[in-house]
PDB file of N, CA and C in Angstrom:
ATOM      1  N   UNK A   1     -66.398  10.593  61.797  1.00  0.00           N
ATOM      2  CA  UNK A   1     -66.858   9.776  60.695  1.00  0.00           C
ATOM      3  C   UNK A   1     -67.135  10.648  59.464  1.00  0.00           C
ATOM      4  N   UNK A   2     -67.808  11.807  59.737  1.00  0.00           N
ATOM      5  CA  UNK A   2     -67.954  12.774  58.881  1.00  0.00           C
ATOM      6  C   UNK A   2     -66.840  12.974  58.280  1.00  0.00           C
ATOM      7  N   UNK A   3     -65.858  13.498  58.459  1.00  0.00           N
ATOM      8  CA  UNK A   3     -64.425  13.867  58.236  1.00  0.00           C
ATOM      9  C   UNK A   3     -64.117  12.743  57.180  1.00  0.00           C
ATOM     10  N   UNK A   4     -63.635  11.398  57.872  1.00  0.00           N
ATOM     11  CA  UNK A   4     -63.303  10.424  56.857  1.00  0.00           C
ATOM     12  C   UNK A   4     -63.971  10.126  55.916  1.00  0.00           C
ATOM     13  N   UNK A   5     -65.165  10.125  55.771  1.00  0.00           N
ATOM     14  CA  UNK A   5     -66.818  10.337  54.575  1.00  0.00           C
ATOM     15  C   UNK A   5     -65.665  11.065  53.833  1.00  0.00           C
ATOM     16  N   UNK A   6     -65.359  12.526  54.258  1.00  0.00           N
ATOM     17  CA  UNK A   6     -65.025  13.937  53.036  1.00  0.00           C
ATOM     18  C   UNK A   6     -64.345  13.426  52.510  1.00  0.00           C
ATOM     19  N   UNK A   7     -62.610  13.074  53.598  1.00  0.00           N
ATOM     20  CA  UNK A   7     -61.616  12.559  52.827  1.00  0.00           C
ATOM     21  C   UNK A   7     -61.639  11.850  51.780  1.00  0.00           C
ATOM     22  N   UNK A   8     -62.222  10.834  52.077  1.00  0.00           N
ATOM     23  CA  UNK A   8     -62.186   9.400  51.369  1.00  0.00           C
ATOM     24  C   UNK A   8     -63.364   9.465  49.691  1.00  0.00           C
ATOM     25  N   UNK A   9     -64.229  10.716  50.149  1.00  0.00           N
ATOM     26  CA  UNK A   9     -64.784  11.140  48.718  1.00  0.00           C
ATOM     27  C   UNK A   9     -66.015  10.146  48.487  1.00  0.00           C
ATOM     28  N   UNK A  10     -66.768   9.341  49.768  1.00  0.00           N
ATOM     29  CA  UNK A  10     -68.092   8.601  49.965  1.00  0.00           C
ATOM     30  C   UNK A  10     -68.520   9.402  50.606  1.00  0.00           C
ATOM     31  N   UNK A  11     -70.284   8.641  51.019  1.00  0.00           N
ATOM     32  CA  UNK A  11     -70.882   9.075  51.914  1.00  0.00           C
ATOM     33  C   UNK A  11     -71.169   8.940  53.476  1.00  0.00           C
ATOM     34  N   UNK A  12     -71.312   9.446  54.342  1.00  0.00           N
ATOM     35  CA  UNK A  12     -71.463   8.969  55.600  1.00  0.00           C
ATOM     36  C   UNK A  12     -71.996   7.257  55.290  1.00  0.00           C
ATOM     37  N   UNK A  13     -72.882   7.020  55.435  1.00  0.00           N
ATOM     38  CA  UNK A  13     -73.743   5.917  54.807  1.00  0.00           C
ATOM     39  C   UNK A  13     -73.387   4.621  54.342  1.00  0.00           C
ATOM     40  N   UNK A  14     -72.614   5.131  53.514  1.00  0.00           N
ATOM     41  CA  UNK A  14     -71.521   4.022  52.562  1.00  0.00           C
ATOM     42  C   UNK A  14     -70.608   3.882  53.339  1.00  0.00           C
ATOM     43  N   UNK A  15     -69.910   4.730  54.711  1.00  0.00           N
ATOM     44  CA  UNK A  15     -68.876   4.373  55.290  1.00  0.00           C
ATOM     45  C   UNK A  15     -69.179   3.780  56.401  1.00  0.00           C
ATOM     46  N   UNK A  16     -70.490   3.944  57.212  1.00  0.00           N
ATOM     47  CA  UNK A  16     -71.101   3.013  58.097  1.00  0.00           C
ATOM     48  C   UNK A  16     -71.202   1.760  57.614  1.00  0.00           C
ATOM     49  N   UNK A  17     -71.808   1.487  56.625  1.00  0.00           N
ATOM     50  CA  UNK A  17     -71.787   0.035  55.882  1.00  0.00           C
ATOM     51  C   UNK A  17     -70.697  -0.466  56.033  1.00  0.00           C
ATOM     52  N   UNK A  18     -69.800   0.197  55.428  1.00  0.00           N
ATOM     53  CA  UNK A  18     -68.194  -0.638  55.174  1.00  0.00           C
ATOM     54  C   UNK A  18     -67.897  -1.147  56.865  1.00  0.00           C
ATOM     55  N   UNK A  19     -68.008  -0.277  57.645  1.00  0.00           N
ATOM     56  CA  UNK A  19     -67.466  -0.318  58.937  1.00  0.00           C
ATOM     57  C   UNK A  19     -68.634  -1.683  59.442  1.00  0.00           C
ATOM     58  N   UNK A  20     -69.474  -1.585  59.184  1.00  0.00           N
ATOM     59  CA  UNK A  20     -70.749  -2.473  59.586  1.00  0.00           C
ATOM     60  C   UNK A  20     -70.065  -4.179  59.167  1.00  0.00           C
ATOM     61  N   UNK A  21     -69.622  -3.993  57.738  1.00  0.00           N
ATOM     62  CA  UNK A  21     -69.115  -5.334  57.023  1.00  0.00           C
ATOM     63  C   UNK A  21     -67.772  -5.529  57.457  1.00  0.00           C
ATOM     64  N   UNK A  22     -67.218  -4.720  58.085  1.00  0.00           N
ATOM     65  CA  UNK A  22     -65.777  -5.213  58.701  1.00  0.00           C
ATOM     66  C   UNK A  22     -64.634  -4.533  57.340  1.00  0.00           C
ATOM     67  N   UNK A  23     -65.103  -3.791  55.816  1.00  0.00           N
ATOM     68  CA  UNK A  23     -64.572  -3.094  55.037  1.00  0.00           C
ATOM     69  C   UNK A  23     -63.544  -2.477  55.694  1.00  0.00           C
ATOM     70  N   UNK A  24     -63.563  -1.224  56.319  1.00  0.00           N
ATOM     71  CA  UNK A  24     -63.103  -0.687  56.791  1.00  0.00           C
ATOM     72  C   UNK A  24     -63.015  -0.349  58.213  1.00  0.00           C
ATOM     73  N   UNK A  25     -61.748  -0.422  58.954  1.00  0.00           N
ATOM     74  CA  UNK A  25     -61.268  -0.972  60.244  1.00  0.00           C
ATOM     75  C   UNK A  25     -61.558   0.436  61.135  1.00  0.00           C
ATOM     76  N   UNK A  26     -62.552   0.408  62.413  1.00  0.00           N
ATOM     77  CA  UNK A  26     -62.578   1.535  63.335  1.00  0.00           C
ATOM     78  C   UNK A  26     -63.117   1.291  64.388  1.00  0.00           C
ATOM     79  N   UNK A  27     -63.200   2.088  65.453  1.00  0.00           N
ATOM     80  CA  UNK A  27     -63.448   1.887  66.753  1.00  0.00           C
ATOM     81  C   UNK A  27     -64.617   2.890  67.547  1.00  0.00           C
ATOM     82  N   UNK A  28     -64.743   2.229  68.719  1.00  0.00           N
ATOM     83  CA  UNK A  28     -65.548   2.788  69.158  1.00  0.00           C
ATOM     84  C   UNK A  28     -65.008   2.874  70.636  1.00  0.00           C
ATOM     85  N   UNK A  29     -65.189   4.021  71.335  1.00  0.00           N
ATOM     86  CA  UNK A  29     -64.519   3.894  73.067  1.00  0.00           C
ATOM     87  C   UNK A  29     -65.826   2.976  74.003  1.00  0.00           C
ATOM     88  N   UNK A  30     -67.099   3.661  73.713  1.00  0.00           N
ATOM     89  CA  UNK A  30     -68.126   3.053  74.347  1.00  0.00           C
ATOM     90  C   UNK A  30     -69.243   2.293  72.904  1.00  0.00           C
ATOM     91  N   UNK A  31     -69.573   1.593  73.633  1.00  0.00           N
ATOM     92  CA  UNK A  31     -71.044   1.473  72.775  1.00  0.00           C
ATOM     93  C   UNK A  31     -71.693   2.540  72.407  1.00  0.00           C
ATOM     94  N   UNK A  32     -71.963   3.161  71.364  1.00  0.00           N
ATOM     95  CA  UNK A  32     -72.787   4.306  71.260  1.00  0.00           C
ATOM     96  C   UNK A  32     -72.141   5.742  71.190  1.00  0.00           C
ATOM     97  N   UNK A  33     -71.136   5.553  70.699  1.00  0.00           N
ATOM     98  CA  UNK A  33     -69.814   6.477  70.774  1.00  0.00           C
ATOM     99  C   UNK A  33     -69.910   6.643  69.401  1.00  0.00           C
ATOM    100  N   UNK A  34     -68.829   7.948  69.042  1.00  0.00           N
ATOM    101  CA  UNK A  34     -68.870   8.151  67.863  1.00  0.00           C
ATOM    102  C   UNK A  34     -67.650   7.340  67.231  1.00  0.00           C
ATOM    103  N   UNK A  35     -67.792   6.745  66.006  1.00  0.00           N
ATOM    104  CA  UNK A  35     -66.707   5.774  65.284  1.00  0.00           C
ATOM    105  C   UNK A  35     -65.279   6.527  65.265  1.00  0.00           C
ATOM    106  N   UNK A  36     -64.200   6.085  65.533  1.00  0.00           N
ATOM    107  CA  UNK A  36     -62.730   6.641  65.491  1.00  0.00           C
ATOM    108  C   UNK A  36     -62.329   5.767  64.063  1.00  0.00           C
ATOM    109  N   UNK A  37     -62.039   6.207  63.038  1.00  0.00           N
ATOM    110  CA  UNK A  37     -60.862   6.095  61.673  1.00  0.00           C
ATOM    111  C   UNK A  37     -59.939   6.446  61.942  1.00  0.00           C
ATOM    112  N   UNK A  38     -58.815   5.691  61.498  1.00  0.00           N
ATOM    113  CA  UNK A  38     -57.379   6.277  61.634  1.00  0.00           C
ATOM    114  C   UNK A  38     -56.976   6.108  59.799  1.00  0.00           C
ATOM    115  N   UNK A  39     -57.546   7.366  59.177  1.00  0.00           N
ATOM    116  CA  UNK A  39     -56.829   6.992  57.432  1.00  0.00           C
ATOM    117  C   UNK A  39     -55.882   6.517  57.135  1.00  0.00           C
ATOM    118  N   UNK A  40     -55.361   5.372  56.698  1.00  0.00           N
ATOM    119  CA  UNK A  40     -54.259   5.212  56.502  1.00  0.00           C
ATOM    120  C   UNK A  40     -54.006   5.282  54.735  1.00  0.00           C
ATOM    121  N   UNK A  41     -52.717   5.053  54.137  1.00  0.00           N
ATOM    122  CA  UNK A  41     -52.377   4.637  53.150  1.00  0.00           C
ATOM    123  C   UNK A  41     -53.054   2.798  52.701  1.00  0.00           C
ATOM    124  N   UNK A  42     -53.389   2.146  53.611  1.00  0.00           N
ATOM    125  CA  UNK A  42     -53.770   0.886  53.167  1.00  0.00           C
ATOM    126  C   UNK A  42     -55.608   1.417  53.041  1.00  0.00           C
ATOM    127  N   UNK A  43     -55.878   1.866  54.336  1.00  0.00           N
ATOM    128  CA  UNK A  43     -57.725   2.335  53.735  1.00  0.00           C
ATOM    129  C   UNK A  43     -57.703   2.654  52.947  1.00  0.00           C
ATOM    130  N   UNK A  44     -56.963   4.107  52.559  1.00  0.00           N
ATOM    131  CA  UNK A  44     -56.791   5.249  50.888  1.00  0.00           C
ATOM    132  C   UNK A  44     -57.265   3.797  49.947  1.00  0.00           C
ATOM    133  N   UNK A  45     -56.498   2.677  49.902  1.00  0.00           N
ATOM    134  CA  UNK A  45     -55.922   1.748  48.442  1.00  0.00           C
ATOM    135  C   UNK A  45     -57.327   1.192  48.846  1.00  0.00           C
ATOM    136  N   UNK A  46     -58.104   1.466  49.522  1.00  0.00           N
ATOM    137  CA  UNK A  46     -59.305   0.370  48.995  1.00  0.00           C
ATOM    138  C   UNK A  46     -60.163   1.292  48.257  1.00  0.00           C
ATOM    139  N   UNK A  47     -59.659   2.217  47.986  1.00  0.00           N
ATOM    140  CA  UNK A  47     -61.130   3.186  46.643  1.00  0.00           C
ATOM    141  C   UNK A  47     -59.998   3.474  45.754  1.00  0.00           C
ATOM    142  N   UNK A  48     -60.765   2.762  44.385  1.00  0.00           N
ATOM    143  CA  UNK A  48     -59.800   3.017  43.638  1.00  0.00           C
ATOM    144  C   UNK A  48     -61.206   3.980  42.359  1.00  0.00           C
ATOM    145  N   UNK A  49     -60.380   3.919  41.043  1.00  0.00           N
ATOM    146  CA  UNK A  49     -61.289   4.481  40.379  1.00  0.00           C
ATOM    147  C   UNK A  49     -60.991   3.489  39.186  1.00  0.00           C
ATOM    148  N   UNK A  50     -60.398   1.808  39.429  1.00  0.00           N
ATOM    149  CA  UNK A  50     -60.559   1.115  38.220  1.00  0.00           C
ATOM    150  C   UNK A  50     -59.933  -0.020  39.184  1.00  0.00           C
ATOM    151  N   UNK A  51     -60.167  -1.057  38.948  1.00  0.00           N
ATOM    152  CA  UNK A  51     -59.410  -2.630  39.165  1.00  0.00           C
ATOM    153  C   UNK A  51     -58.892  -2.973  38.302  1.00  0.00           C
ATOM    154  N   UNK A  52     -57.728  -4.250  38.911  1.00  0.00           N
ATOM    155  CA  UNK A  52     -56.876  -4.712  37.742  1.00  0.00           C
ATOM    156  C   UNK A  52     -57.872  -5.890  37.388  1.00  0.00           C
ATOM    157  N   UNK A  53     -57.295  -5.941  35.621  1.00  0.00           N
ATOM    158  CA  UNK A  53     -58.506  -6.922  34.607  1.00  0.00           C
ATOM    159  C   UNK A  53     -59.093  -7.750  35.321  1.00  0.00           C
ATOM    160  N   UNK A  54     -58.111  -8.665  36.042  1.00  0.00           N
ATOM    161  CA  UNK A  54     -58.714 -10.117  36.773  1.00  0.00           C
ATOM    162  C   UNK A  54     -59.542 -10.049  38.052  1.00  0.00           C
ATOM    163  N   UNK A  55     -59.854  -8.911  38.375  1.00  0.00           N
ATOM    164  CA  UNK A  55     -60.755  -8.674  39.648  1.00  0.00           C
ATOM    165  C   UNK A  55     -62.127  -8.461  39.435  1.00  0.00           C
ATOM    166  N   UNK A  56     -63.079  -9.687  40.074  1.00  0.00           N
ATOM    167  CA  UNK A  56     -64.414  -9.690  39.808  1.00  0.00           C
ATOM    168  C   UNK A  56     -65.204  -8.939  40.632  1.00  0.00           C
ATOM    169  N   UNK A  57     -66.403  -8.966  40.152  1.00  0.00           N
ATOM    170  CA  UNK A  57     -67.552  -8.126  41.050  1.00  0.00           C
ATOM    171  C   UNK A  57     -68.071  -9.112  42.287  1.00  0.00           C
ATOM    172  N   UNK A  58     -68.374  -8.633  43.555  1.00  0.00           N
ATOM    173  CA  UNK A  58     -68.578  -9.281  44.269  1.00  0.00           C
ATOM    174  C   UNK A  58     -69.929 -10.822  44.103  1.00  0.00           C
ATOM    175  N   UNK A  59     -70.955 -10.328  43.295  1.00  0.00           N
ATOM    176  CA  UNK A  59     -71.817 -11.510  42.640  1.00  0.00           C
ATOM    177  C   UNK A  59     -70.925 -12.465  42.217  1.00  0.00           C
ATOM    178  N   UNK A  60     -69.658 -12.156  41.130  1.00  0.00           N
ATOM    179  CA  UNK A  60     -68.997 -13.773  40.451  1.00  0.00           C
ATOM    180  C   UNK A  60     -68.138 -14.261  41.611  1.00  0.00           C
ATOM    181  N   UNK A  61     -67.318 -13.264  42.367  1.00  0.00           N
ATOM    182  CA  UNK A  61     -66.999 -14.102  43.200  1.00  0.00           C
ATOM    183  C   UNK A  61     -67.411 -15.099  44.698  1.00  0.00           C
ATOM    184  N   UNK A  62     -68.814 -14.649  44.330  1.00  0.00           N
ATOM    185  CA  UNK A  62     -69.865 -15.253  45.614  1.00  0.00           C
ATOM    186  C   UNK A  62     -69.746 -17.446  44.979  1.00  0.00           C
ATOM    187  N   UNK A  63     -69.877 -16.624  43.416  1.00  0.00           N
ATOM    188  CA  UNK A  63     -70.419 -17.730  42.847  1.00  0.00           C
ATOM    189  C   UNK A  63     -69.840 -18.598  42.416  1.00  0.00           C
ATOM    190  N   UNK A  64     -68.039 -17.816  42.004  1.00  0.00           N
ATOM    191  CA  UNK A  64     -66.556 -18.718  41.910  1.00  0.00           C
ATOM    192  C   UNK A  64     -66.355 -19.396  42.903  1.00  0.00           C
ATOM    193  N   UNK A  65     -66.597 -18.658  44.574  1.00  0.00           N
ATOM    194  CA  UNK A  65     -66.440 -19.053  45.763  1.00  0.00           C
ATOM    195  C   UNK A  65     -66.907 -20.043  46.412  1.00  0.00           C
ATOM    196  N   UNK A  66     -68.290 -20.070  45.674  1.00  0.00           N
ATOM    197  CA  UNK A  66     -69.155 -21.348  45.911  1.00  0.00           C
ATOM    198  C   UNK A  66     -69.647 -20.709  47.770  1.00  0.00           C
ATOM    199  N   UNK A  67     -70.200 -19.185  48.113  1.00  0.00           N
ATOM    200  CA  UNK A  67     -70.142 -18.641  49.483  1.00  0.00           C
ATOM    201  C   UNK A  67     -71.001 -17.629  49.636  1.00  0.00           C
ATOM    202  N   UNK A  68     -71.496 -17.633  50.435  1.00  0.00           N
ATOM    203  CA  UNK A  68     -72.294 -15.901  50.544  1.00  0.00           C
ATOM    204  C   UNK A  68     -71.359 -14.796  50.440  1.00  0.00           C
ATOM    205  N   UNK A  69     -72.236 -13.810  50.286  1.00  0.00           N
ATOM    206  CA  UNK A  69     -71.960 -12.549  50.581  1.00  0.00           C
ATOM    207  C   UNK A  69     -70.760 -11.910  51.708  1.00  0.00           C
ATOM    208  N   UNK A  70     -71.209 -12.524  52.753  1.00  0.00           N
ATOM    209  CA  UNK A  70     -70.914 -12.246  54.120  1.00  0.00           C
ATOM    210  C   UNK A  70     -69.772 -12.973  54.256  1.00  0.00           C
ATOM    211  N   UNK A  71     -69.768 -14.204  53.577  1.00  0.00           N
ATOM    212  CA  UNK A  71     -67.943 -14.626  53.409  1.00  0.00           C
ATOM    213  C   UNK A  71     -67.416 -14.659  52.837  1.00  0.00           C
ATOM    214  N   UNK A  72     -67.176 -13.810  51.918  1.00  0.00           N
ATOM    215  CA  UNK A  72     -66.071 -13.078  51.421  1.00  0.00           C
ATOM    216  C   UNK A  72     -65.745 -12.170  51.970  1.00  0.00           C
ATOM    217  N   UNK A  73     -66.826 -10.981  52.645  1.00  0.00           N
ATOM    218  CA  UNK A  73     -66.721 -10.118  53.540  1.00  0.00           C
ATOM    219  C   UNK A  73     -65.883 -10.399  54.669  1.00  0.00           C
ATOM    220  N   UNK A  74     -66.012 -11.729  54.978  1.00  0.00           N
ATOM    221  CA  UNK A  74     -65.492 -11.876  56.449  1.00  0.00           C
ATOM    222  C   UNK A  74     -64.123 -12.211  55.953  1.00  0.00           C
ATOM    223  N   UNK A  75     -63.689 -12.754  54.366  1.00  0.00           N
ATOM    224  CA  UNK A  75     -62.318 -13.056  54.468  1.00  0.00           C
ATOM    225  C   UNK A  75     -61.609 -11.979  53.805  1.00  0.00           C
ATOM    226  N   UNK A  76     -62.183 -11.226  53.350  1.00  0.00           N
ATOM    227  CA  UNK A  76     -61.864  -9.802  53.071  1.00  0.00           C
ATOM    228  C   UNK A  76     -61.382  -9.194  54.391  1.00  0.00           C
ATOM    229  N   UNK A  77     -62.295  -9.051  55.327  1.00  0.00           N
ATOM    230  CA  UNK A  77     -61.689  -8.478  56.468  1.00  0.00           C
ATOM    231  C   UNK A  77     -60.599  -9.391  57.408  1.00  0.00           C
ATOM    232  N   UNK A  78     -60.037 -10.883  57.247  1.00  0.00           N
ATOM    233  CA  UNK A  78     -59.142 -11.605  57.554  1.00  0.00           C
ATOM    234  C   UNK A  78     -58.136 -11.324  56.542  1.00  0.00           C
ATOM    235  N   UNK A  79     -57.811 -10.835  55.914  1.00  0.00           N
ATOM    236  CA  UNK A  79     -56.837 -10.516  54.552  1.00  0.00           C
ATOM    237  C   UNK A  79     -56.598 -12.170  53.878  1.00  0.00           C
ATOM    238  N   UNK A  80     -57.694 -12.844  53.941  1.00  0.00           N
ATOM    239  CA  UNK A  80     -57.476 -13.834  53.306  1.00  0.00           C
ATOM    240  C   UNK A  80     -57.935 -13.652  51.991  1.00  0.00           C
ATOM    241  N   UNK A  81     -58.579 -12.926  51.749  1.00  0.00           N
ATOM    242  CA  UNK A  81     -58.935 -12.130  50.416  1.00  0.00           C
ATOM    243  C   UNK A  81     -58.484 -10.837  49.938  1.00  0.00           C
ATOM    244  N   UNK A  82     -58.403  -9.569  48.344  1.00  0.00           N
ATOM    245  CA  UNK A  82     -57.932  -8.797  48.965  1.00  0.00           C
ATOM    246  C   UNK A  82     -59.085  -8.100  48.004  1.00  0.00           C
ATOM    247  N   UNK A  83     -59.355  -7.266  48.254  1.00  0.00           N
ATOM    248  CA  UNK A  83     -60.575  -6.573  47.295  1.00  0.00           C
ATOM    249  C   UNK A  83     -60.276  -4.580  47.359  1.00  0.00           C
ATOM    250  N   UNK A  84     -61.361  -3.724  46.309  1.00  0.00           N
ATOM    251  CA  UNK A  84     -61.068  -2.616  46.133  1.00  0.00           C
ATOM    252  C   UNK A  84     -62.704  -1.915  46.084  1.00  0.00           C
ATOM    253  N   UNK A  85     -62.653  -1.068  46.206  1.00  0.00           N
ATOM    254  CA  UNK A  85     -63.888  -0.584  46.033  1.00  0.00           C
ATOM    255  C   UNK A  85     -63.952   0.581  44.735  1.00  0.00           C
ATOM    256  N   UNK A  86     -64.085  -0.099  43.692  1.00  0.00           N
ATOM    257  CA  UNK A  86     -64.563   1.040  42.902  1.00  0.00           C
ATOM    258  C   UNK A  86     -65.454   1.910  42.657  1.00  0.00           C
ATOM    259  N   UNK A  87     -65.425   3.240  42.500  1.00  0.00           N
ATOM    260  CA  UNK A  87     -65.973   4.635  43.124  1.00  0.00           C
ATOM    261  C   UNK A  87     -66.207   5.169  41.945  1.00  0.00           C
ATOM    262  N   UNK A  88     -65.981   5.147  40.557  1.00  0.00           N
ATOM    263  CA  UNK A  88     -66.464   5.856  39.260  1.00  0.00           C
ATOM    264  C   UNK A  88     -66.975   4.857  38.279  1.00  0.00           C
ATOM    265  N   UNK A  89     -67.539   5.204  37.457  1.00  0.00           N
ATOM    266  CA  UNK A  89     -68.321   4.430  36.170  1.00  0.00           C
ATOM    267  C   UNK A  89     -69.520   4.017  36.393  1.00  0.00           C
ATOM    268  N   UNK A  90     -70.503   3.508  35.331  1.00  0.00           N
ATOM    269  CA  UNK A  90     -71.701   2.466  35.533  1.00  0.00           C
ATOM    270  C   UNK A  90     -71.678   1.494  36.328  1.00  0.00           C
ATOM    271  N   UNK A  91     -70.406   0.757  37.022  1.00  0.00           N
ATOM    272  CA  UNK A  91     -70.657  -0.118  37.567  1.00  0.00           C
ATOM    273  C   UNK A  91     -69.624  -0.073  38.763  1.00  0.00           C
ATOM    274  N   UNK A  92     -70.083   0.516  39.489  1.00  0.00           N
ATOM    275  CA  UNK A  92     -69.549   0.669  41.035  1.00  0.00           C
ATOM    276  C   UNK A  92     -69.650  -0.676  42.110  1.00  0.00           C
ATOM    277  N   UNK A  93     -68.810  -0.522  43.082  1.00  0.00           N
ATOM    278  CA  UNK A  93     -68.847  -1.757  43.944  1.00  0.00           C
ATOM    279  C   UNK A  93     -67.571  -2.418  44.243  1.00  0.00           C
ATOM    280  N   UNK A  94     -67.383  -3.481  44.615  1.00  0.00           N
ATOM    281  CA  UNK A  94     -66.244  -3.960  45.274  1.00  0.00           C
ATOM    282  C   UNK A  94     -66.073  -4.916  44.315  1.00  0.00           C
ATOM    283  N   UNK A  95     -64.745  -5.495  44.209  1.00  0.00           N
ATOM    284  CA  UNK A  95     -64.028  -6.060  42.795  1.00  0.00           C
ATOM    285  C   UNK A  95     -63.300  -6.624  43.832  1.00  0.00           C
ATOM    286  N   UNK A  96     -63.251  -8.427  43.950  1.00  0.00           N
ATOM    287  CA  UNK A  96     -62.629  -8.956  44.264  1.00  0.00           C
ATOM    288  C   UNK A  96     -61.398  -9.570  43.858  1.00  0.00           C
ATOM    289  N   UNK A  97     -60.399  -9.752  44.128  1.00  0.00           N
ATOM    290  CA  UNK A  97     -59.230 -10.859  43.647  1.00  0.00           C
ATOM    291  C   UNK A  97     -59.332 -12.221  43.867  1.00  0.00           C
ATOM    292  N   UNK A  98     -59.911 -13.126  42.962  1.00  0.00           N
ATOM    293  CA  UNK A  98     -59.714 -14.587  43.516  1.00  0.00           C
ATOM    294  C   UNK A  98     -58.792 -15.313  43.519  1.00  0.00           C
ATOM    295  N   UNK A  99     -58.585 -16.726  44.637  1.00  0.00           N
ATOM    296  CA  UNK A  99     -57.177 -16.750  44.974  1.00  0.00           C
ATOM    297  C   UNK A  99     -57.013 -17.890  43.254  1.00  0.00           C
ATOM    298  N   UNK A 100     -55.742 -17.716  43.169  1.00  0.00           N
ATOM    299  CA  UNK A 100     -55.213 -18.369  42.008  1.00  0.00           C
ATOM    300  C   UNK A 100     -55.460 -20.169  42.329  1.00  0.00           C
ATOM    301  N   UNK A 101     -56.114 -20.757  41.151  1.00  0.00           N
ATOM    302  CA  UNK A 101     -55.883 -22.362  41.169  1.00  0.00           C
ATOM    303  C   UNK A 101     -54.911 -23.261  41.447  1.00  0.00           C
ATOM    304  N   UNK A 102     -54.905 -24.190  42.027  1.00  0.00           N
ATOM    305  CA  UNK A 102     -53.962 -24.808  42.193  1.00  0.00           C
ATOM    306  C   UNK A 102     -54.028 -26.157  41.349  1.00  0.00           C
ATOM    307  N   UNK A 103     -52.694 -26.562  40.165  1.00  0.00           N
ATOM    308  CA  UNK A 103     -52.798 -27.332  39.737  1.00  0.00           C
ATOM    309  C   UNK A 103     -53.095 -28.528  40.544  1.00  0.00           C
ATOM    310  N   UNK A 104     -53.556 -29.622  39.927  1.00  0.00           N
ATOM    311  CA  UNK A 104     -53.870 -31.058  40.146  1.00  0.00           C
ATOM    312  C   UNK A 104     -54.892 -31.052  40.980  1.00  0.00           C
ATOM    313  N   UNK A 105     -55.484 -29.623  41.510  1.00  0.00           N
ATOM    314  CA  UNK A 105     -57.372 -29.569  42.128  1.00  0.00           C
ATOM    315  C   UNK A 105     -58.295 -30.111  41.339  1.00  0.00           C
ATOM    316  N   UNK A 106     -59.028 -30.692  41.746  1.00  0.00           N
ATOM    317  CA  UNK A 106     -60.561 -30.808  40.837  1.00  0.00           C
ATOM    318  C   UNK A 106     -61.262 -29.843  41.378  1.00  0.00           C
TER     319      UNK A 106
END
């Protein structure tokens, strides 16, 4: 876990969380085992150091969503959502993509 912390340029801490919220995908052999990461090129793409314009902070999209916290999280981790974690500036955190409107919805 340490290791992937370095790589990935977070903290232990911040990467338990992610793993805690289903963020980032890892394993365990036993209960009480140490966490297995496998880095991939798709983990790498969730720290970025900017989002594209239309990607909100996790608060507007709680509130676009009309949902908690925890579900977006959970459809984040179903790839029914797709989100990034931004890692530089004043305003750090996860930047969601919301899904596009569909005409003739109310």
């Amino acid at each position: 876990m340490a290791e992937a912390a370095r790589q990935l340029g977070i903290s232990n801490v911040t990467l338990h969380r992610w793993i805690n919220d289903g963020f980032v995908p890892a394993e365990q052999l036993t209960p009480g085992a140490p966490w297995r990461i496998r880095l991939t090129d798709q983990i790498r793409a969730l720290l970025a150091d900017s989002a594209p314009p239309d990607w909100v902070p996790m608060q507007v999209a709680t509130r676009a969503l009309g949902v908690s916290r925890q579900t977006v999280l959970q459809r984040v981790k179903r790839g029914d959502l797709r989100a990034v974690h931004i890692r530089t500036g004043r305003r750090k955190g996860l930047r969601i993509e919301l899904p596009a409107l569909q005409d003739g919805l109310f």
